[in-house]
N, C-alpha and C. Protein backbone atom coordinates (compact mmCIF):
# COMPACT_ATOMS: atom_id res chain seq x y z
N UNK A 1 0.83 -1.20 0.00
CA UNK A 1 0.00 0.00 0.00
C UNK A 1 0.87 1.26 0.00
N UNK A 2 2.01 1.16 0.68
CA UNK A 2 2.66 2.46 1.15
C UNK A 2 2.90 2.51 -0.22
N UNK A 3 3.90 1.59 -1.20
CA UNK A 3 4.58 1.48 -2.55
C UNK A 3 3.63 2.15 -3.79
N UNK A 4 2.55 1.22 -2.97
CA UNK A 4 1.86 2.07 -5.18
C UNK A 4 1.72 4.24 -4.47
N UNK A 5 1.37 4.29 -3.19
CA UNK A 5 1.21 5.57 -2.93
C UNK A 5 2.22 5.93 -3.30
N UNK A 6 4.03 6.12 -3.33
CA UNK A 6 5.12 6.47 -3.82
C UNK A 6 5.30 6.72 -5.21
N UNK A 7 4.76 5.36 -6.02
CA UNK A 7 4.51 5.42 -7.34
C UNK A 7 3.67 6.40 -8.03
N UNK A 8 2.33 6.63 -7.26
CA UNK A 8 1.15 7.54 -7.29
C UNK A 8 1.80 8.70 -7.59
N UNK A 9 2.80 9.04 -6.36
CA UNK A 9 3.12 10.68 -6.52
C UNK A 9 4.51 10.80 -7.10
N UNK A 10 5.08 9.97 -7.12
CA UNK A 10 6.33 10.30 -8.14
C UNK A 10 5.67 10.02 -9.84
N UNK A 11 4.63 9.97 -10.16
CA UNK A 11 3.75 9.86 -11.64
C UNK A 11 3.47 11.25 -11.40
N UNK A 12 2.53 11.41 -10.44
CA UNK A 12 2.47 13.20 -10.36
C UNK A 12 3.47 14.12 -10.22
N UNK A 13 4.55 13.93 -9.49
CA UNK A 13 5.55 14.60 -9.66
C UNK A 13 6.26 14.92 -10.84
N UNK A 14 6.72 13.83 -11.82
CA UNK A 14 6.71 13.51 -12.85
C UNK A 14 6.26 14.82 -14.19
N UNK A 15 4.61 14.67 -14.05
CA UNK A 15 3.66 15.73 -14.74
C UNK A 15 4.39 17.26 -14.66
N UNK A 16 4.24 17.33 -12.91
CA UNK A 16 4.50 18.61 -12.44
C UNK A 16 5.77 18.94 -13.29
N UNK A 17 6.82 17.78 -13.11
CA UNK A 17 8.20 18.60 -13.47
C UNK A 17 8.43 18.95 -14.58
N UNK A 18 7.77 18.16 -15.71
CA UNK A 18 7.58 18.24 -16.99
C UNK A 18 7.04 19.83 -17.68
N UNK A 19 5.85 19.84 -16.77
CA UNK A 19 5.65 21.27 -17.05
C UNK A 19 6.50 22.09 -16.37
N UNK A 20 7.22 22.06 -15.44
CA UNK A 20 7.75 23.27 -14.95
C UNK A 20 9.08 23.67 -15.65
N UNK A 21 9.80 22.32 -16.27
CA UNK A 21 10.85 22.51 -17.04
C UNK A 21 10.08 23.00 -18.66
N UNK A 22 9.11 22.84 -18.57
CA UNK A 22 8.74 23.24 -20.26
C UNK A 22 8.22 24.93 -19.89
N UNK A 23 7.89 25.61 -18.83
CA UNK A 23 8.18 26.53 -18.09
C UNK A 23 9.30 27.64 -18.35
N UNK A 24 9.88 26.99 -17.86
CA UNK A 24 11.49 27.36 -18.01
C UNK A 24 11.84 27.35 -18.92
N UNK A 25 11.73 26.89 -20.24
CA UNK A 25 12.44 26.83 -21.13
C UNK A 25 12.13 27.69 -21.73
N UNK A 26 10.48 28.13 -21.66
CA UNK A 26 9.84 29.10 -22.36
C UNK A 26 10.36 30.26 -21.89
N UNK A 27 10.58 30.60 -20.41
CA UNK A 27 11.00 32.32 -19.93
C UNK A 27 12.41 32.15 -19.92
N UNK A 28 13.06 30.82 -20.69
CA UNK A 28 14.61 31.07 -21.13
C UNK A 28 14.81 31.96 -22.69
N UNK A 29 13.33 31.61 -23.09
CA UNK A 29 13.39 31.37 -24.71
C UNK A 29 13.32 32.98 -24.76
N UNK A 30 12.09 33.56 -23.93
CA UNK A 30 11.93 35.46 -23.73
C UNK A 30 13.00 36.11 -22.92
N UNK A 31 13.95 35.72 -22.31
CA UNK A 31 14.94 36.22 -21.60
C UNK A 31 16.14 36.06 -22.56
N UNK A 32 16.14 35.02 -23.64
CA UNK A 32 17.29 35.18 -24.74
C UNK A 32 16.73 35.68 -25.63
N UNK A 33 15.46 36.43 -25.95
CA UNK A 33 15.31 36.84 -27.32
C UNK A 33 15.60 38.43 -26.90
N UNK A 34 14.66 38.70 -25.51
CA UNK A 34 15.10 39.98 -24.96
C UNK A 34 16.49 40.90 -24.90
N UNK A 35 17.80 39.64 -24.55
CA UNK A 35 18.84 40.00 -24.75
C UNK A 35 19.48 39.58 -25.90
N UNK A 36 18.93 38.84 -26.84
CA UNK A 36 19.35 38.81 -28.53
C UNK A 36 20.50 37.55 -28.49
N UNK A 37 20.12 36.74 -27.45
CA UNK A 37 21.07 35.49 -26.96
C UNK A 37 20.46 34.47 -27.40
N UNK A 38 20.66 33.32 -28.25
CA UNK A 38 20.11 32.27 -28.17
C UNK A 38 20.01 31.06 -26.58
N UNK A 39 18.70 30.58 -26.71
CA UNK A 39 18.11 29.76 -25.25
C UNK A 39 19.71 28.82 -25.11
N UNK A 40 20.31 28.15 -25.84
CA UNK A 40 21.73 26.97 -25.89
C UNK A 40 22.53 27.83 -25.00
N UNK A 41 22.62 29.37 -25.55
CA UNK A 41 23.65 29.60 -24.31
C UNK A 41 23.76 30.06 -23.06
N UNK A 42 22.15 30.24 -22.92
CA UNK A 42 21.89 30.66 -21.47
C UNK A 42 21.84 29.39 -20.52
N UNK A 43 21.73 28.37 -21.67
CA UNK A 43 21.21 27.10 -20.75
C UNK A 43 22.95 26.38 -20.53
């Protein structure tokens, strides 16, 4: 019981991080166009 609950939220965690790195990549993408930098070299 404890195990699938772990599984449960590391699947949700998972989601979360997915979007939060696709997030990020996006206010990398307006923070290098702002400064005329491509996202590769900020990252």
């Amino acid at each position: 019981m404890h195990q699938t609950n772990i599984a449960f939220t590391s699947k949700k965690v998972q989601r979360n991080a997915k979007r939060t790195i696709f997030a990020i990549q996006m206010i990398y993408k307006i923070i290098a166009n702002l400064f005329g930098r491509r996202p590769i070299q900020l990252l």
